[in-house]
C-alpha atoms as a PDB file:
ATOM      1  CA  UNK A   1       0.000   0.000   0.000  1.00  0.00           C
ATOM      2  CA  UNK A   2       2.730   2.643   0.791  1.00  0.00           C
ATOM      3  CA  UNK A   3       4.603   1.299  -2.179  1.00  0.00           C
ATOM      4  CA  UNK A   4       1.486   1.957  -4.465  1.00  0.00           C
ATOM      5  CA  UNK A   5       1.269   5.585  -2.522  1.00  0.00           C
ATOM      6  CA  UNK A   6       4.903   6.437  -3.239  1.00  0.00           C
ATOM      7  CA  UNK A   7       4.419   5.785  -7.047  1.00  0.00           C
ATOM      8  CA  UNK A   8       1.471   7.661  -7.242  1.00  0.00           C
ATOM      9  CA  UNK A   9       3.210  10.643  -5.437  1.00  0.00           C
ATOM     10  CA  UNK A  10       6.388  10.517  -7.433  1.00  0.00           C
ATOM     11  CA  UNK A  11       4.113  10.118 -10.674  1.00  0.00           C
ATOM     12  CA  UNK A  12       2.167  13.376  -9.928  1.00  0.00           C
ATOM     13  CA  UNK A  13       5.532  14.966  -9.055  1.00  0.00           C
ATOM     14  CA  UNK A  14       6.986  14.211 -12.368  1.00  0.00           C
ATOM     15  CA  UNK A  15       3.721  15.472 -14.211  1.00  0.00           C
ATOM     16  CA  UNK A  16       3.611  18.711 -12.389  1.00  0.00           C
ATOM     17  CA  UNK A  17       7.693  19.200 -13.022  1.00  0.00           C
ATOM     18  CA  UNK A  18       7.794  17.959 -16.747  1.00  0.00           C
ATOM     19  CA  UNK A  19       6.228  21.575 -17.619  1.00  0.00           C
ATOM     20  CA  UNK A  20       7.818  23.352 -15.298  1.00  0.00           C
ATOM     21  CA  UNK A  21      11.523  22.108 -16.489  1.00  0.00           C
ATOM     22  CA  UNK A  22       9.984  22.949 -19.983  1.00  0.00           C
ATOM     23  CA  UNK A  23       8.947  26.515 -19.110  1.00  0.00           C
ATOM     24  CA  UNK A  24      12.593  26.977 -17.576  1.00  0.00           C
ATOM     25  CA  UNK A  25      14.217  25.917 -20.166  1.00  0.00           C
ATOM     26  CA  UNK A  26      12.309  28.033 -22.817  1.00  0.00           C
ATOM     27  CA  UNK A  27      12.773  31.064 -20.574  1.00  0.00           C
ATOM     28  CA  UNK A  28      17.034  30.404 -20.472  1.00  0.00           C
ATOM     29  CA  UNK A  29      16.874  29.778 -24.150  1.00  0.00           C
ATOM     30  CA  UNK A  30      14.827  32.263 -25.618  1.00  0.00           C
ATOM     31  CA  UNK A  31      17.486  35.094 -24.624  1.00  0.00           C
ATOM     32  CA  UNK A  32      20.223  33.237 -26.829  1.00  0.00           C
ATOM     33  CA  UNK A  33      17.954  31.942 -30.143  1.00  0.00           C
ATOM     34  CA  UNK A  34      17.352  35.827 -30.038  1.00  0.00           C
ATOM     35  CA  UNK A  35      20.754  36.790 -29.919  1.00  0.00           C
ATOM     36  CA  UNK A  36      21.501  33.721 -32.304  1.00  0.00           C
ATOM     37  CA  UNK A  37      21.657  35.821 -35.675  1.00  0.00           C
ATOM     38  CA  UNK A  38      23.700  38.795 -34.124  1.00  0.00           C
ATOM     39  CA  UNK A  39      25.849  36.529 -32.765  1.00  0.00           C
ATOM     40  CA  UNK A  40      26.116  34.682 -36.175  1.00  0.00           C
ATOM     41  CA  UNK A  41      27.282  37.539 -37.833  1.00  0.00           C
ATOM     42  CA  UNK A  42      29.568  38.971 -35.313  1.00  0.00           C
ATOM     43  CA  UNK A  43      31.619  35.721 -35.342  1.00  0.00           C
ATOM     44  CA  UNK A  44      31.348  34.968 -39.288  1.00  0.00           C
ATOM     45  CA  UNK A  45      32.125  38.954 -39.910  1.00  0.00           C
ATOM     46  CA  UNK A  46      34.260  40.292 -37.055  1.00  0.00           C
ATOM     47  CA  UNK A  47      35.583  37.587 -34.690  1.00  0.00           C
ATOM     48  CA  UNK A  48      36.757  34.750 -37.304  1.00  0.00           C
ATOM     49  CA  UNK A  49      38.691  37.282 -39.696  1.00  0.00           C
ATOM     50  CA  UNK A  50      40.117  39.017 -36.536  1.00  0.00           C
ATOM     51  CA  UNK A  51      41.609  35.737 -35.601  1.00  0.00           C
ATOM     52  CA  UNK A  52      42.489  34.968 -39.485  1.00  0.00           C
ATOM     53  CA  UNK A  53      44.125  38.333 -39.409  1.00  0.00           C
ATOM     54  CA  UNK A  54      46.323  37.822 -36.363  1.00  0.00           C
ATOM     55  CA  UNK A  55      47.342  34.341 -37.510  1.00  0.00           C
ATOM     56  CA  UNK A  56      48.682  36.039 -40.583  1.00  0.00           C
ATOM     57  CA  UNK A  57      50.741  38.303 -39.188  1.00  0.00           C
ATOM     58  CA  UNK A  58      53.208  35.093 -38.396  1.00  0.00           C
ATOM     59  CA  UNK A  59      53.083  34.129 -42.143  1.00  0.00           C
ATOM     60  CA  UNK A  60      54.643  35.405 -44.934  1.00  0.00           C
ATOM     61  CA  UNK A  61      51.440  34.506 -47.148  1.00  0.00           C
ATOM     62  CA  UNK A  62      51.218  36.658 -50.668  1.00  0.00           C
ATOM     63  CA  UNK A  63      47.783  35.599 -51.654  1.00  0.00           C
ATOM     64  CA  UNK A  64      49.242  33.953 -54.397  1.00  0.00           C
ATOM     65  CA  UNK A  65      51.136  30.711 -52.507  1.00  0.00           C
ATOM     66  CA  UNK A  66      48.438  28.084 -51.823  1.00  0.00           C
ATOM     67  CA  UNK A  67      49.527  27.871 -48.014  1.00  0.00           C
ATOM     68  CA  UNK A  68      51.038  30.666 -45.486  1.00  0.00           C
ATOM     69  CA  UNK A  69      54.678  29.477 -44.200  1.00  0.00           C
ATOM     70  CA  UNK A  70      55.500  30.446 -40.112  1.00  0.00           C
ATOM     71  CA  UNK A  71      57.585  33.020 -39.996  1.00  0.00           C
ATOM     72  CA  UNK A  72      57.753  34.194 -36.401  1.00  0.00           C
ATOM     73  CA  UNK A  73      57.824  37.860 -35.306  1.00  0.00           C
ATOM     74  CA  UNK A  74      59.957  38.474 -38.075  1.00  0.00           C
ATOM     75  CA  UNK A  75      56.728  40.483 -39.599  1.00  0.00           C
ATOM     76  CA  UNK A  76      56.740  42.513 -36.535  1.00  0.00           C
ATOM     77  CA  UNK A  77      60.626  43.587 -36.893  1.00  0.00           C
ATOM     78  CA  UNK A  78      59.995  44.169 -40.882  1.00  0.00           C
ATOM     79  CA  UNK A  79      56.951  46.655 -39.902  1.00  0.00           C
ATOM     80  CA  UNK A  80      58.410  48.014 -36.651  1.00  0.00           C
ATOM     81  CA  UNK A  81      61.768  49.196 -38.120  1.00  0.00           C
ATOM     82  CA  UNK A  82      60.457  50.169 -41.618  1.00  0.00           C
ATOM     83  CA  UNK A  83      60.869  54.109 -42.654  1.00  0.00           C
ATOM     84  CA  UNK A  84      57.010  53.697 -44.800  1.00  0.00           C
ATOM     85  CA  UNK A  85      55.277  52.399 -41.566  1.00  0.00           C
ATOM     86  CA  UNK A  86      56.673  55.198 -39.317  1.00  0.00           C
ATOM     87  CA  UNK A  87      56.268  57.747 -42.113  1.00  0.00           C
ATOM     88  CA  UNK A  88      52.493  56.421 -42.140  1.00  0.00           C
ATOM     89  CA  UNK A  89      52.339  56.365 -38.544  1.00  0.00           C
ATOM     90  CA  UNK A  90      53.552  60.299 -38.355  1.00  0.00           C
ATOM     91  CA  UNK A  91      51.024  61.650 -41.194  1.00  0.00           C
ATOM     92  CA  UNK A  92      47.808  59.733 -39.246  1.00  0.00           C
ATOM     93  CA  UNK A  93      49.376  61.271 -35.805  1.00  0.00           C
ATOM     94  CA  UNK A  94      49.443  64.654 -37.907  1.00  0.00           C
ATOM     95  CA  UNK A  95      46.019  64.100 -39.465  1.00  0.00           C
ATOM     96  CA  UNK A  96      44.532  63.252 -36.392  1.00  0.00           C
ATOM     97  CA  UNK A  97      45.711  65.838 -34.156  1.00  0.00           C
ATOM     98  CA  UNK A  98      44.731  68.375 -36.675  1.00  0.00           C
ATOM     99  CA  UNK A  99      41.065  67.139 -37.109  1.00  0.00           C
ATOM    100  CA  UNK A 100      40.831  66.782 -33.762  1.00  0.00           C
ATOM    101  CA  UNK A 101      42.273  70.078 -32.813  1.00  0.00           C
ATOM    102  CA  UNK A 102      39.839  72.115 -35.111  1.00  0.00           C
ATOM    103  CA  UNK A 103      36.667  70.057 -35.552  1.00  0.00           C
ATOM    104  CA  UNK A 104      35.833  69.841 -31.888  1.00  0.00           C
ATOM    105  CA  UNK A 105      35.910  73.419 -30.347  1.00  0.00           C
ATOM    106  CA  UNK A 106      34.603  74.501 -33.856  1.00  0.00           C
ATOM    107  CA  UNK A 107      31.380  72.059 -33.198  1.00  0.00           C
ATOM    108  CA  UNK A 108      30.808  72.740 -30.290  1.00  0.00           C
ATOM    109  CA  UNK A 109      30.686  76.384 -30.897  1.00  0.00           C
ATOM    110  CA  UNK A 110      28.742  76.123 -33.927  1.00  0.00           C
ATOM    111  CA  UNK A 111      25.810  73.744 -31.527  1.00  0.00           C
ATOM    112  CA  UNK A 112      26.168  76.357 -28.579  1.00  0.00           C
ATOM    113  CA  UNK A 113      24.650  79.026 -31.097  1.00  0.00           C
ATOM    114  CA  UNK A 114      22.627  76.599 -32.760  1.00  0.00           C
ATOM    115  CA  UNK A 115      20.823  75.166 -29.194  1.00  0.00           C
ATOM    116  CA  UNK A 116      20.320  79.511 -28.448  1.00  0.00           C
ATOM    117  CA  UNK A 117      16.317  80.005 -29.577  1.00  0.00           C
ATOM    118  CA  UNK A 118      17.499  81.460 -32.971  1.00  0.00           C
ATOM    119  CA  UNK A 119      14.533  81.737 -35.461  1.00  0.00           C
ATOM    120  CA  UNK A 120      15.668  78.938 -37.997  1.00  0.00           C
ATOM    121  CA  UNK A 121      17.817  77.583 -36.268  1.00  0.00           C
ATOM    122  CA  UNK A 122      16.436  73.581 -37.003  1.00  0.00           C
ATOM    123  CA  UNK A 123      17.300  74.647 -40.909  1.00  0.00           C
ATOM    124  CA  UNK A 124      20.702  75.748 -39.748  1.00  0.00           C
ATOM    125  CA  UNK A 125      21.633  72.500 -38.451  1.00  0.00           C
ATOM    126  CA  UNK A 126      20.197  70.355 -41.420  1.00  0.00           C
ATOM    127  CA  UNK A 127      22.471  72.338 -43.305  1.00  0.00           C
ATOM    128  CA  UNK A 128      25.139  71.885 -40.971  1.00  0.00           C
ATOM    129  CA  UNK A 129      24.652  68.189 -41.065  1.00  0.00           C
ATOM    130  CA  UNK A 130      24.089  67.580 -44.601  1.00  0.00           C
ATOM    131  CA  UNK A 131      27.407  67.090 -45.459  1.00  0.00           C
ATOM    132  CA  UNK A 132      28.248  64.041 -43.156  1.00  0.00           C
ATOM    133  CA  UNK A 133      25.030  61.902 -44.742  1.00  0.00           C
ATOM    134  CA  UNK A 134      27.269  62.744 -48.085  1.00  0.00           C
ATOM    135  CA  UNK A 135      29.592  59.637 -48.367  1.00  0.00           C
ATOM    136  CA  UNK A 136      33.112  60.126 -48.165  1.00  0.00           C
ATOM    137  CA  UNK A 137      34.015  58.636 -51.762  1.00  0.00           C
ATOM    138  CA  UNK A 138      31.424  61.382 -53.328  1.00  0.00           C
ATOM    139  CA  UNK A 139      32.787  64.618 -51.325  1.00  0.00           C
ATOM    140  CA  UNK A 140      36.275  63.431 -52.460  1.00  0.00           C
ATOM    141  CA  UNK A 141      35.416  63.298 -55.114  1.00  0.00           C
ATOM    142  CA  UNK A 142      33.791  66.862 -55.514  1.00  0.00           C
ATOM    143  CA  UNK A 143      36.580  68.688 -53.800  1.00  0.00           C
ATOM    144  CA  UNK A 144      38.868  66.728 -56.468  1.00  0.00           C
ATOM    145  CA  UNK A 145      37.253  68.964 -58.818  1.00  0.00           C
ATOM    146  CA  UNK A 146      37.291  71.754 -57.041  1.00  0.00           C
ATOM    147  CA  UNK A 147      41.040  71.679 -55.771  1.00  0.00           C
ATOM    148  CA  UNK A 148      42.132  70.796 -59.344  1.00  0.00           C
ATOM    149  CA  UNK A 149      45.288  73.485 -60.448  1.00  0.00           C
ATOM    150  CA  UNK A 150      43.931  74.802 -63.381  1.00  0.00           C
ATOM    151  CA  UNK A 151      40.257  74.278 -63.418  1.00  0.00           C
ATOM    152  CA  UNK A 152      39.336  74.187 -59.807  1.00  0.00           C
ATOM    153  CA  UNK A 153      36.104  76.714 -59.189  1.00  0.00           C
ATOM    154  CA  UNK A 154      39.166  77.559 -56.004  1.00  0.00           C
ATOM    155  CA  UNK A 155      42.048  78.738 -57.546  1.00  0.00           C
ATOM    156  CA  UNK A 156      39.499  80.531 -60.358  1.00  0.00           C
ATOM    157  CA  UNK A 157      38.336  82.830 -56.879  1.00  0.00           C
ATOM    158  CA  UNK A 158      41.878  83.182 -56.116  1.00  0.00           C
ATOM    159  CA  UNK A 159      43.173  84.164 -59.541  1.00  0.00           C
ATOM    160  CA  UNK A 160      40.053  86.791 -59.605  1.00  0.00           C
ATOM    161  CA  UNK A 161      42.152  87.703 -56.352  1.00  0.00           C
ATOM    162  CA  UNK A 162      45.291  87.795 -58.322  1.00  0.00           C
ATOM    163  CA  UNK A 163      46.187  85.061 -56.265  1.00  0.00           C
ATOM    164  CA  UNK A 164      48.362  82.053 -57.442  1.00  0.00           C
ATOM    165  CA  UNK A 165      46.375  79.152 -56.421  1.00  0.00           C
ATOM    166  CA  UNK A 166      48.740  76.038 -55.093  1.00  0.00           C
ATOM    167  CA  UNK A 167      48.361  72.559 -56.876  1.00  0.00           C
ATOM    168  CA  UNK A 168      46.547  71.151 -53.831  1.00  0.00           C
ATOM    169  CA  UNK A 169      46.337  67.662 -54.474  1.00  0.00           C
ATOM    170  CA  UNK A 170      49.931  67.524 -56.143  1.00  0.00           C
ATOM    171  CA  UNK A 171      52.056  69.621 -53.592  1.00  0.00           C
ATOM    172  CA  UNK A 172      53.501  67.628 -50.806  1.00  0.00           C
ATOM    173  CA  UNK A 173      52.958  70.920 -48.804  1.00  0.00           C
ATOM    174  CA  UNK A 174      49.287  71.160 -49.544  1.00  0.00           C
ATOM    175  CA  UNK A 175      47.595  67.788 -49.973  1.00  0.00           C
ATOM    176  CA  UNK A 176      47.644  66.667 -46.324  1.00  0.00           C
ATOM    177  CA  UNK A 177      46.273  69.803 -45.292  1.00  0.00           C
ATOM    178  CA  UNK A 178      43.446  70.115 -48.574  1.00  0.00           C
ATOM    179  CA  UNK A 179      42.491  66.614 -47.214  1.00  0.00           C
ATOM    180  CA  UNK A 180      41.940  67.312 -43.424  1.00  0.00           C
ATOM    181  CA  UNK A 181      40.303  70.488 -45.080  1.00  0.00           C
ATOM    182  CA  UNK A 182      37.767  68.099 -46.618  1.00  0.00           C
ATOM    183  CA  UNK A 183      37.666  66.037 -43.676  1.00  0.00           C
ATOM    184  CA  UNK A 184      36.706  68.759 -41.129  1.00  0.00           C
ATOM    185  CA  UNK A 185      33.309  70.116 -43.750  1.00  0.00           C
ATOM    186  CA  UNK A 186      32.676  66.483 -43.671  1.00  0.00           C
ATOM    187  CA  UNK A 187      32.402  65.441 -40.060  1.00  0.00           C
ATOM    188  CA  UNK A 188      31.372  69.029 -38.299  1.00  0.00           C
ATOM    189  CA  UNK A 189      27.885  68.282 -38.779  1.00  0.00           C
ATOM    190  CA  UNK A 190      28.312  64.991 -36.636  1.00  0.00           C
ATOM    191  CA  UNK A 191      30.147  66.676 -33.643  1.00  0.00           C
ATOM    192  CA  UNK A 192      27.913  69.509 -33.831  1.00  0.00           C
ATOM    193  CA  UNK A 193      24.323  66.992 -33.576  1.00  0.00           C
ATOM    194  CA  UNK A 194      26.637  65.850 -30.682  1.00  0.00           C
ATOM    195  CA  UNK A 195      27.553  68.266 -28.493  1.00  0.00           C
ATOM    196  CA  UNK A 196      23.904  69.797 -29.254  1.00  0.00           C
ATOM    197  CA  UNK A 197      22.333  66.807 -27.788  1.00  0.00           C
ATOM    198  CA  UNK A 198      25.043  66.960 -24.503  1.00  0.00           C
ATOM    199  CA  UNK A 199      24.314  70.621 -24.066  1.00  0.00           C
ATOM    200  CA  UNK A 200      20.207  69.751 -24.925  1.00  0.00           C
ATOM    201  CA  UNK A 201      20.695  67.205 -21.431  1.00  0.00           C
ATOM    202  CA  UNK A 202      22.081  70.477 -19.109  1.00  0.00           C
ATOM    203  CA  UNK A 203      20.042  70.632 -15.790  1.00  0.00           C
ATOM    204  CA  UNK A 204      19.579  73.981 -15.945  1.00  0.00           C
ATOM    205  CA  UNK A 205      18.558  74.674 -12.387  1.00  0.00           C
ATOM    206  CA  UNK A 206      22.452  74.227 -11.847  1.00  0.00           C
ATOM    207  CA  UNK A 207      23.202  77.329 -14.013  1.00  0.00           C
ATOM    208  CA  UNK A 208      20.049  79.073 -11.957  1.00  0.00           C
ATOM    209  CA  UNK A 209      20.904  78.407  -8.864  1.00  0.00           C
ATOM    210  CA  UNK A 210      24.603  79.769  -9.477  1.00  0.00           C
ATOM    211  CA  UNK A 211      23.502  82.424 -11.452  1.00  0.00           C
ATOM    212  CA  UNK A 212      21.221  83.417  -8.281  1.00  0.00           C
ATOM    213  CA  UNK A 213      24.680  83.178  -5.888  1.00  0.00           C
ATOM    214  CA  UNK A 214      26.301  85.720  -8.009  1.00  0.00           C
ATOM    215  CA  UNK A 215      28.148  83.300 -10.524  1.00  0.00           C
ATOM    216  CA  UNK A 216      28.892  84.887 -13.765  1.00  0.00           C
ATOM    217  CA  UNK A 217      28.328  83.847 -17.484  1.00  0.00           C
ATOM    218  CA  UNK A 218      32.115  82.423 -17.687  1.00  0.00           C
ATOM    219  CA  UNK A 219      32.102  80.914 -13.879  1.00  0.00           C
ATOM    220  CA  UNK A 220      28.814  79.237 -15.040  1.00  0.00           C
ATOM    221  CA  UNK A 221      30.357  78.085 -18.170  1.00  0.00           C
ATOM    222  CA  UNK A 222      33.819  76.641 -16.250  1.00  0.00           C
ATOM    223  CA  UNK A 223      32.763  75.211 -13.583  1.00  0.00           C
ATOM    224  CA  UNK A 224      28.567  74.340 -14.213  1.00  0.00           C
ATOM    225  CA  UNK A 225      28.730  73.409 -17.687  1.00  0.00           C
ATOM    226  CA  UNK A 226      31.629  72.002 -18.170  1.00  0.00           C
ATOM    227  CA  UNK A 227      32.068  69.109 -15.957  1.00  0.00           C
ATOM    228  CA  UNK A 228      28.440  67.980 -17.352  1.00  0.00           C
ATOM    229  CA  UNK A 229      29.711  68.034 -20.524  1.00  0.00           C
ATOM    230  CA  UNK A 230      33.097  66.059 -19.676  1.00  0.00           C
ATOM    231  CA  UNK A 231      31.408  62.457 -20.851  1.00  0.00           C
ATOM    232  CA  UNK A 232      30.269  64.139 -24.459  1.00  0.00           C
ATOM    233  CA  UNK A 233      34.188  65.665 -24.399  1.00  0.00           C
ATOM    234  CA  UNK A 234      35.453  62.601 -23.954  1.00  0.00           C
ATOM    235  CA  UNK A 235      33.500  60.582 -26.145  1.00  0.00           C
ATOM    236  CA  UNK A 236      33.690  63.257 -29.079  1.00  0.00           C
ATOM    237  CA  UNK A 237      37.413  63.114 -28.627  1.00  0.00           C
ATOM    238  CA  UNK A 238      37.392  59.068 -28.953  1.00  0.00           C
ATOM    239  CA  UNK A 239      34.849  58.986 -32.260  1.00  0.00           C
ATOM    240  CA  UNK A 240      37.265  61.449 -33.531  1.00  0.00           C
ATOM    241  CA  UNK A 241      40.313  59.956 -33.074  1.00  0.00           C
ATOM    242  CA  UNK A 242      38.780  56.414 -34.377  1.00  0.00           C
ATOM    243  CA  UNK A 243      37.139  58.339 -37.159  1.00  0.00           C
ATOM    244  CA  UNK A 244      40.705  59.600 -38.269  1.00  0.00           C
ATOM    245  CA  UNK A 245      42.604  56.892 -38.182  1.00  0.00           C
ATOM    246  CA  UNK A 246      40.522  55.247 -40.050  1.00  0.00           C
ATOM    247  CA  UNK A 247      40.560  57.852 -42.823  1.00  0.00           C
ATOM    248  CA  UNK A 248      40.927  56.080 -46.207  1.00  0.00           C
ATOM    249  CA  UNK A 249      38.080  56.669 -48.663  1.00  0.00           C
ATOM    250  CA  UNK A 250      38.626  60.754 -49.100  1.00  0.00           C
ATOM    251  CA  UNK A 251      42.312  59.581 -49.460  1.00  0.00           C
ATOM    252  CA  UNK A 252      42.171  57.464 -51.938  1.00  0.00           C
ATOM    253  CA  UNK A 253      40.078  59.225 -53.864  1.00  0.00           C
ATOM    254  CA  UNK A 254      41.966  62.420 -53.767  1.00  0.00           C
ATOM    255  CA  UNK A 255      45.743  61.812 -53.880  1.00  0.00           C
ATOM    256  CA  UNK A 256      45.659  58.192 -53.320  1.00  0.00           C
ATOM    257  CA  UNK A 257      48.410  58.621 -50.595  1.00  0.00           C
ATOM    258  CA  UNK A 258      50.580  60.922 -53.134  1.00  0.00           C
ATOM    259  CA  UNK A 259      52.155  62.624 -53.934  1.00  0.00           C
ATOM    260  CA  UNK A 260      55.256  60.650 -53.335  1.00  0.00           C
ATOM    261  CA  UNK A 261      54.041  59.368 -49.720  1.00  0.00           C
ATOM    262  CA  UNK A 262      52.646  63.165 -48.058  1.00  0.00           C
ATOM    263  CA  UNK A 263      48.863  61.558 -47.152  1.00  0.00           C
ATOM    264  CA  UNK A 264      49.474  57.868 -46.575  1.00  0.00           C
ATOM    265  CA  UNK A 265      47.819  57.170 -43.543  1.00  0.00           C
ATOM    266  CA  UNK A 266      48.069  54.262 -41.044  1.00  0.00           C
ATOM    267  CA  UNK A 267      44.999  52.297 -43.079  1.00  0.00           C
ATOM    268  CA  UNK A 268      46.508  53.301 -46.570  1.00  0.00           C
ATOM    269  CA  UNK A 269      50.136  51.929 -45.671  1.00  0.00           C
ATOM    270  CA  UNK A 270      48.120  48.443 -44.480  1.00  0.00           C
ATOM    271  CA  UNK A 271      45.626  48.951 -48.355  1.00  0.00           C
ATOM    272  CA  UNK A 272      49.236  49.373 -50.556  1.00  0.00           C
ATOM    273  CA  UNK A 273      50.664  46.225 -48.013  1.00  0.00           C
ATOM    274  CA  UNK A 274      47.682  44.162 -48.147  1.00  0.00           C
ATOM    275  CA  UNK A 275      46.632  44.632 -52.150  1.00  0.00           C
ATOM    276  CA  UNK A 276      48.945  46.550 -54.437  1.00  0.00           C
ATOM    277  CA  UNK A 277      52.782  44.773 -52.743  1.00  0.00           C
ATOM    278  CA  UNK A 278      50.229  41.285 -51.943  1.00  0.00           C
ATOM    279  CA  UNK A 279      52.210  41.330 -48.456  1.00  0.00           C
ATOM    280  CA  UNK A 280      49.163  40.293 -46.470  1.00  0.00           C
ATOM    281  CA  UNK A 281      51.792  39.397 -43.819  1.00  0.00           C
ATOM    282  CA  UNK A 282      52.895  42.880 -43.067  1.00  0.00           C
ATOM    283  CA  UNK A 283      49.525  44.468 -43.959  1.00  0.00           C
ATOM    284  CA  UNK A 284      48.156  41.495 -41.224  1.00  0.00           C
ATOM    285  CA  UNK A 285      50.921  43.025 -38.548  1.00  0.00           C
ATOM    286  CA  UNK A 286      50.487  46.545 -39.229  1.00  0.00           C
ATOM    287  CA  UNK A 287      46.434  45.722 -38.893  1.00  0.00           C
ATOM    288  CA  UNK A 288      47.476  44.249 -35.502  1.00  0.00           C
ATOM    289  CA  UNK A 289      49.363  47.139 -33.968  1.00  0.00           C
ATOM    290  CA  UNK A 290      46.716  49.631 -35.775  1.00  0.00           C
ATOM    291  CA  UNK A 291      44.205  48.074 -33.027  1.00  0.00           C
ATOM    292  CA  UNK A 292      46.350  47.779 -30.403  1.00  0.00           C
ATOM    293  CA  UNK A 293      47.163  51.697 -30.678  1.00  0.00           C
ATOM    294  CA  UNK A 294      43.755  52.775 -31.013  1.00  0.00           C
ATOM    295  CA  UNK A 295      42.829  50.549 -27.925  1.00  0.00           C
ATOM    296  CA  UNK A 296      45.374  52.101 -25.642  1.00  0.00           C
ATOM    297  CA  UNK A 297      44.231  55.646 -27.031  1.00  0.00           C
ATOM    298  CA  UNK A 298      40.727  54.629 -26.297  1.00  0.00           C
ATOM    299  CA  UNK A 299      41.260  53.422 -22.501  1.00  0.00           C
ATOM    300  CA  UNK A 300      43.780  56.542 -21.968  1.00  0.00           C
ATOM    301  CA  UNK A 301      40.653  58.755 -22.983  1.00  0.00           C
ATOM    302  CA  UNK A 302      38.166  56.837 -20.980  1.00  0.00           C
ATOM    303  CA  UNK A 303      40.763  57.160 -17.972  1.00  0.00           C
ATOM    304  CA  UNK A 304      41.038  60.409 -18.398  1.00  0.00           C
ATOM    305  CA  UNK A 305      37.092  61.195 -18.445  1.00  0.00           C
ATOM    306  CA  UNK A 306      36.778  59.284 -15.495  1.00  0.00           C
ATOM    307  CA  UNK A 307      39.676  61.047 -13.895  1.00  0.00           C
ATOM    308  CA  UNK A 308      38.298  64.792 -14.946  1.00  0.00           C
ATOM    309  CA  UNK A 309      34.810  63.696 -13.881  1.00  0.00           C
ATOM    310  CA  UNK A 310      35.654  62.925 -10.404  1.00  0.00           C
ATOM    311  CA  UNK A 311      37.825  66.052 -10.560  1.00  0.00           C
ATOM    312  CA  UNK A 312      34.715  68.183 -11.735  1.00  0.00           C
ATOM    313  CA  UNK A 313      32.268  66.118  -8.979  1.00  0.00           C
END
């Protein structure tokens, strides 16, 4: 009898857990079949060739040899004491720093009069915008035309100056600069929308309640608006660096990295490596240490947000 009761009980146990165990289970793996496809194509698209790409930098594969042979670090000594990558390495430092050092106090002035209650002012930042939904291929191309020596709409103003227009493009002195130029009327738009929407997220009863302690317009400004605006700072100064050093479309389509070597960036030394010279060992390297620098730039910045923002607090 207590046998016949201990089945029945163990019976109506299992019957009451079977959907229970089912409903946990479906809960647990509903999450992940969600996250399947993202997953998919992170792996198939980012994680796999990231892992290809660091395997090749030990191989002295040409994409022309059926199979890659080990070669050691000696990729890494090629790249690291080689006059192109270092000449590469100073033009995307130059590049950078000269983006960096214009675009983002110029776009952030440009969205503090833009977030004032001027009448227009929504039409005055689509048209401060625009150019950054152009693509960079098409503006290079554009400014191509317009930098061009002899028929360029630029140098035409300038000789109606009496001005001797440079050849832009084809002066080692010029291109660089014509391309952060064109790099700068690209991207402002961007950096503008973004310190618009940091200033849009002020609490103004900070700036009130200063104001009402006898704070001034520049006090407010240096030590109220500021520090709120440290994490947009920071995080403008990050997309810009990434943005930059990734530059390759503009420059390729406008001096493709000429003349002689004056605009070969970082990303155009590892294009010429990887498909012109079929080194896919040394472009694989340089594409290693590219990442590694822009991660250490990254956490630096990050760092130093956190460091200012405790400052500020």
């Amino acid at each position: 009898m207590l046998k016949k009761h201990a089945m029945r009980n163990r019976t109506s146990w299992r019957k009451v857990s079977a959907p229970a165990d089912r409903f946990h289970l479906e809960k647990h793996a509903t999450p992940w079949l969600m996250l399947a496809p993202a997953l998919l194509g992170l792996s198939v698209f980012v994680l796999i060739p990231t892992l290809a790409i660091v395997g090749l930098s030990f191989t002295n594969w040409n994409l022309l040899t059926p199979h890659p042979h080990w070669t050691g670090l000696t990729n890494y000594r090629s790249v690291l004491t080689s006059v192109d990558f270092w000449n590469a390495m100073e033009h995307t430092a130059l590049y950078a720093a000269a983006v960096a050092i214009v675009i983002l106090p110029a776009s952030f002035g440009l969205a503090w009069i833009l977030n004032a209650p001027l009448r227009g002012r929504h039409v005055y930042r689509m048209i401060v915008f625009l150019p950054y939904v152009m693509p960079l291929a098409a503006s290079g191309i554009v400014f191509s035309g317009l930098l061009a020596p002899s028929t360029g709409l630029i140098n035409m103003l300038l000789g109606r100056m009496h001005i001797a227009g440079p050849n832009w493009l084809g002066s080692v002195h010029w291109a660089l600069i014509s391309v952060i130029a064109v790099t700068i009327w690209e991207y402002l738009g961007f950096y503008m929308l973004l310190f618009l929407s940091g200033l849009q997220q002020l609490n103004p009863a900070l700036s009130e309640a200063a104001a009402i302690d006898g704070a001034g317009s520049w006090r407010q400004f240096w030590h109220i608006i500021l520090p709120q605006l440290i994490p947009t700072i920071v995080f403008a100064g990050v997309m810009v660096v990434i943005q930059t050093f990734q530059a390759f479309d503009q420059i390729y389509v406008m001096t493709a990295g000429g003349p002689v070597t004056a605009t070969t960036t970082l990303v155009y030394y590892i294009y010429e490596q990887g498909f012109q010279f079929f080194n896919v060992g040394q472009a694989s390297t340089a594409s290693v240490l590219f990442v590694l620098l822009i991660g250490a730039i990254t956490v630096l910045q990050w760092r130093g947000m956190h460091r200012w923002g405790g400052d500020a607090s």
